[in-house]
Structures are given as C-alpha cells and as structure tokens.
N, C-alpha and C. Protein backbone atom coordinates (compact mmCIF):
# COMPACT_ATOMS: atom_id res chain seq x y z
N UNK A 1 40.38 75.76 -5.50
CA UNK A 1 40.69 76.23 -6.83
C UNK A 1 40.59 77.75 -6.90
N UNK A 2 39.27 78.21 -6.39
CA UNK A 2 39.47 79.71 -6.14
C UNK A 2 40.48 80.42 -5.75
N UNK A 3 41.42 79.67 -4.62
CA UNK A 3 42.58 80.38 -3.78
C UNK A 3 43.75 80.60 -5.00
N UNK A 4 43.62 79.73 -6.09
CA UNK A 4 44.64 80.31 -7.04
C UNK A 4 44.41 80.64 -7.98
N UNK A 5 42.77 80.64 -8.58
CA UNK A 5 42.68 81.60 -9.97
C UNK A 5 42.41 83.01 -9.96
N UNK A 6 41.88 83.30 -9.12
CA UNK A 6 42.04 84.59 -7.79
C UNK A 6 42.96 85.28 -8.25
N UNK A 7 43.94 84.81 -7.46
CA UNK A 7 45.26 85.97 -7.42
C UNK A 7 45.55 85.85 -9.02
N UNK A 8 45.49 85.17 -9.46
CA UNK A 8 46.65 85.00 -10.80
C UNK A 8 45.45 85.70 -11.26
N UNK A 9 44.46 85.92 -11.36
CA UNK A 9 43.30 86.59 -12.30
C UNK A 9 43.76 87.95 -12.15
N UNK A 10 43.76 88.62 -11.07
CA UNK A 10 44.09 89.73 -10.68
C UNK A 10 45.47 90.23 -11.46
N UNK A 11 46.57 89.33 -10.81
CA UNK A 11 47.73 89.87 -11.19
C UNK A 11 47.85 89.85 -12.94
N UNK A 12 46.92 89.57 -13.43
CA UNK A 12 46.84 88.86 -14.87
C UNK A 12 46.33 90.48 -15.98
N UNK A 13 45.22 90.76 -14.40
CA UNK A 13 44.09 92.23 -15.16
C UNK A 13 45.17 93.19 -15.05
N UNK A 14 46.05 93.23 -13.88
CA UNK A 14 47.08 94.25 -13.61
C UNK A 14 47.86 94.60 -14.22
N UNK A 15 48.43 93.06 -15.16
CA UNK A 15 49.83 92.90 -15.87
C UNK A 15 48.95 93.78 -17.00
N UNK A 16 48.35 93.04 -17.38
CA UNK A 16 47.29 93.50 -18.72
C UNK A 16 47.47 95.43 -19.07
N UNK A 17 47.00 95.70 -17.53
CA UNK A 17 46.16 97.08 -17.85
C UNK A 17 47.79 97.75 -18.05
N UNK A 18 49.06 97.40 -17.44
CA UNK A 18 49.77 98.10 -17.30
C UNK A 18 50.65 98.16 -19.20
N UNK A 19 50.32 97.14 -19.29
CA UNK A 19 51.33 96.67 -20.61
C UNK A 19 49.90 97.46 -21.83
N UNK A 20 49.06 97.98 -21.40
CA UNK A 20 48.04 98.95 -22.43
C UNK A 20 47.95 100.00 -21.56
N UNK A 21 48.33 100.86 -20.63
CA UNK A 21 48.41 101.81 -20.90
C UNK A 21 50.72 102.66 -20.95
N UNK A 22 51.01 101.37 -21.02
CA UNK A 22 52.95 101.83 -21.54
C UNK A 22 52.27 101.90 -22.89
N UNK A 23 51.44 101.66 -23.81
CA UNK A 23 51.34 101.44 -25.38
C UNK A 23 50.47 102.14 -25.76
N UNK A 24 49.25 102.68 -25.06
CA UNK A 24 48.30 103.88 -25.55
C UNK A 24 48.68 105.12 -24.98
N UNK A 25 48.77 105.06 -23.57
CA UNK A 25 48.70 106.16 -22.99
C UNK A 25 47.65 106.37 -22.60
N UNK A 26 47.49 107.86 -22.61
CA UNK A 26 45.94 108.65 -22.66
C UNK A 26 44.88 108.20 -23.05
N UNK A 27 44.80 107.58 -24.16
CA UNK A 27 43.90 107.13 -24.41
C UNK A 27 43.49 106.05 -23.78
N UNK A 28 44.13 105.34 -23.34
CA UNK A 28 44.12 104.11 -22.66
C UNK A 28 43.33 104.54 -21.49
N UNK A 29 43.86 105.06 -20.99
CA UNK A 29 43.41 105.95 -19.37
C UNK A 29 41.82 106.67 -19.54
N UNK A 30 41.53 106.83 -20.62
CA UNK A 30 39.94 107.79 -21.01
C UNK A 30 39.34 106.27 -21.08
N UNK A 31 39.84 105.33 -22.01
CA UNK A 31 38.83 104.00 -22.01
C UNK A 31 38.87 103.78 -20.72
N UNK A 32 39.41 103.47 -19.70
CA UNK A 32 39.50 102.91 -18.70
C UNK A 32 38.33 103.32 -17.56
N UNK A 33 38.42 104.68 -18.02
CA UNK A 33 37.48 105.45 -17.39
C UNK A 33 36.02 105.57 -17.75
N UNK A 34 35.80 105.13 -19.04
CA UNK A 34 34.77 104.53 -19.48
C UNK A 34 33.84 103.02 -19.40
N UNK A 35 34.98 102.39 -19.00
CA UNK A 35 34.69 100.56 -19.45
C UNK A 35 34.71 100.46 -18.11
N UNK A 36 33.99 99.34 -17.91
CA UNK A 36 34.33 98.08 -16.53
C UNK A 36 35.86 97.78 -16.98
N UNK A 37 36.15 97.11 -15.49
CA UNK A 37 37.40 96.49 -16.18
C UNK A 37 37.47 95.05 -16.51
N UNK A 38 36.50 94.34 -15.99
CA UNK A 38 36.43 92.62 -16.82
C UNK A 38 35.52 92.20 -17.84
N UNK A 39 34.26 92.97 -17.92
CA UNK A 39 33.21 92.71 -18.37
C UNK A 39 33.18 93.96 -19.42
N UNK A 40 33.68 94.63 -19.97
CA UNK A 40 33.61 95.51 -21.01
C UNK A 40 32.29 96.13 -21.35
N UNK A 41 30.84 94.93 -21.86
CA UNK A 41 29.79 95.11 -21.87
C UNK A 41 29.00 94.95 -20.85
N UNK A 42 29.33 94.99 -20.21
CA UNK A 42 28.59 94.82 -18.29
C UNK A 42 28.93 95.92 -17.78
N UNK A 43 27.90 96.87 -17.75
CA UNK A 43 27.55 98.14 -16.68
C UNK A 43 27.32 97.90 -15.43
N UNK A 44 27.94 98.34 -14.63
CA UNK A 44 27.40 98.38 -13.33
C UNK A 44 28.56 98.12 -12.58
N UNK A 45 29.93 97.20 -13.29
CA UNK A 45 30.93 96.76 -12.09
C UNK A 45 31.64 97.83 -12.22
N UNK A 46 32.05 98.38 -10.67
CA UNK A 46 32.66 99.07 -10.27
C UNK A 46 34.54 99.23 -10.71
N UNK A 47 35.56 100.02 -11.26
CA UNK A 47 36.50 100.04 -11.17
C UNK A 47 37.18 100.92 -9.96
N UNK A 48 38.66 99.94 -9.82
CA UNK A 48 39.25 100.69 -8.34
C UNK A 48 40.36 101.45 -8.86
C-alpha cells in the first residue's frame, strides 16, 4: 500500500505547491519558507 500512496502523496504536495504559488506568488514563496511542508504546525520537518 505504501508503494502507491507514496508517490501519489508526493505528486499530490507538488501539484498542490505549484497551483499556490501560479496564484500567490511571492507570498506564497515567503510562507513556504516559513512552514514545513506537510505538517504546517510541526517544527522540525525539513523542506527540499
């Protein structure tokens, strides 16, 4: 089950991040740089 919620999770955060930052922009890109990227309120995970 992992082998396919995996990828589709991923390609899911990707689709996501891309379709908010075509619609914020900049701003989008400063949160990003602020936040985790799955856990919003969870410090500590690393973004790539």
């Amino acid at each position: 089950m992992i082998a396919v919620v995996y990828p589709w999770m991923v390609f899911k955060l990707r689709e996501e991040e891309r379709l908010l930052t075509e619609a914020f922009g900049d701003e989008y890109r400063r949160y990003r740089q602020r936040v985790p990227r799955l856990i919003p309120g969870l410090k500590g995970l690393p973004r790539r």
